[in-house]
Protein backbone atom coordinates (compact mmCIF):
# COMPACT_ATOMS: atom_id res chain seq x y z
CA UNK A 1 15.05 -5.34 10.70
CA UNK A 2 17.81 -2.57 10.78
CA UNK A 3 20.21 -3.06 8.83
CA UNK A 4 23.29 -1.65 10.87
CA UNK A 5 26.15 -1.08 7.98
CA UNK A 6 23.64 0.78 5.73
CA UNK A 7 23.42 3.28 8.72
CA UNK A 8 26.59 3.29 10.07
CA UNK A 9 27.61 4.64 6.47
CA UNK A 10 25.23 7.14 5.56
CA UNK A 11 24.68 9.20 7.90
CA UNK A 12 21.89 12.18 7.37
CA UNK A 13 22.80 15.83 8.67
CA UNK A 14 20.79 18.09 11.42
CA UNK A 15 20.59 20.93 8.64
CA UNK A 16 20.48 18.32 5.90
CA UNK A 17 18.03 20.66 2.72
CA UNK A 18 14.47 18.51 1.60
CA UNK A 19 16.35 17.29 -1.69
CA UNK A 20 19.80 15.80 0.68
CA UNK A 21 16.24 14.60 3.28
CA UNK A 22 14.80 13.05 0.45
CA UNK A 23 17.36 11.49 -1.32
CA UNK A 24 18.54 9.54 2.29
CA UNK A 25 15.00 8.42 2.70
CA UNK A 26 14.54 6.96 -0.68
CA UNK A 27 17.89 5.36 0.17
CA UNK A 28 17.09 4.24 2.81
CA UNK A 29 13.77 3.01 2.29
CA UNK A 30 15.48 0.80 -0.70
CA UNK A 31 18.35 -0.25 1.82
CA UNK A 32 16.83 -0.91 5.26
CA UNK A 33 13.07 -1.72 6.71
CA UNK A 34 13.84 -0.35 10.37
CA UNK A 35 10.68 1.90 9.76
CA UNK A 36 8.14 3.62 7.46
CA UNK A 37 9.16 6.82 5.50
CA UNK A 38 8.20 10.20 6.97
CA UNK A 39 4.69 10.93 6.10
CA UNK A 40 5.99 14.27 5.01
CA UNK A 41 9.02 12.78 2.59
CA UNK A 42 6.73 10.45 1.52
CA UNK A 43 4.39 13.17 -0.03
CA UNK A 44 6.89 15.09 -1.54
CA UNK A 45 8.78 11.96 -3.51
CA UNK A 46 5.26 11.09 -4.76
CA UNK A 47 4.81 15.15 -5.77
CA UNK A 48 8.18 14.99 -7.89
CA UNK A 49 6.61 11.54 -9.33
CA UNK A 50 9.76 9.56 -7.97
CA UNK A 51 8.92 6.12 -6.87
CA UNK A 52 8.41 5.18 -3.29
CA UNK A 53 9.60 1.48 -2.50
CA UNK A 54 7.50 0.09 0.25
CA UNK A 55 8.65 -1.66 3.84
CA UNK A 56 10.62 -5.13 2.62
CA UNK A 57 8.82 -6.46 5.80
CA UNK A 58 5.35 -5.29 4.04
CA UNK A 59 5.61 -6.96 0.56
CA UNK A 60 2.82 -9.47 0.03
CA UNK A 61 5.12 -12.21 -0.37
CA UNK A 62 6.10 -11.46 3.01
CA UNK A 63 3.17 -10.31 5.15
CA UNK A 64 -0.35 -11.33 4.60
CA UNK A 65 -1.56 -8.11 5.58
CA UNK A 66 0.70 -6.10 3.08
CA UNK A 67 -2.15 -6.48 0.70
CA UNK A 68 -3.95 -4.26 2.31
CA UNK A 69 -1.23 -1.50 3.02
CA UNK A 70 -1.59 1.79 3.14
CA UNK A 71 -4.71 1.87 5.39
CA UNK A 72 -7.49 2.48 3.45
CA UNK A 73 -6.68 1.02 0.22
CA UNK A 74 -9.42 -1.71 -0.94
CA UNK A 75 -8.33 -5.20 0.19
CA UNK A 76 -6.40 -7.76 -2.87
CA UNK A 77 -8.96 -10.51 -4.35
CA UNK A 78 -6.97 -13.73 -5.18
């Protein structure tokens, strides 16, 4: 879900440089769960070794499939 106010008050540039990029996505990823990260911001947080939060809408707790997210990654045994 979007979360309107977080958007309406941060507000990311057309020329915006990869460190202004990334720091709004990590922001954003913390603040809203309208959609995944950039596949390309993604891989340069994890580069720098800065922690990428995950979807709200895609924690386990949440979303039975979340256990299983990213694609790929061996399935949770309970």
């Amino acid at each position: 879900m979007i979360n309107r106010e977080w958007h309406a008050a941060h507000k990311l540039g057309r020329n915006a440089s990869l460190d202004d990029r990334l720091a709004w996505h990590l922001d954003h990823a913390a603040n809203c769960d309208c959609r995944e990260m950039p596949l390309a911001i993604r891989r340069e947080a994890e580069a720098r070794g800065l922690p990428v939060p995950r979807l709200r809408r895609l924690q386990a707790d949440t979303c039975p499939t979340a256990a299983t997210w990213p694609p790929g990654t061996p399935p949770v045994r309970h």
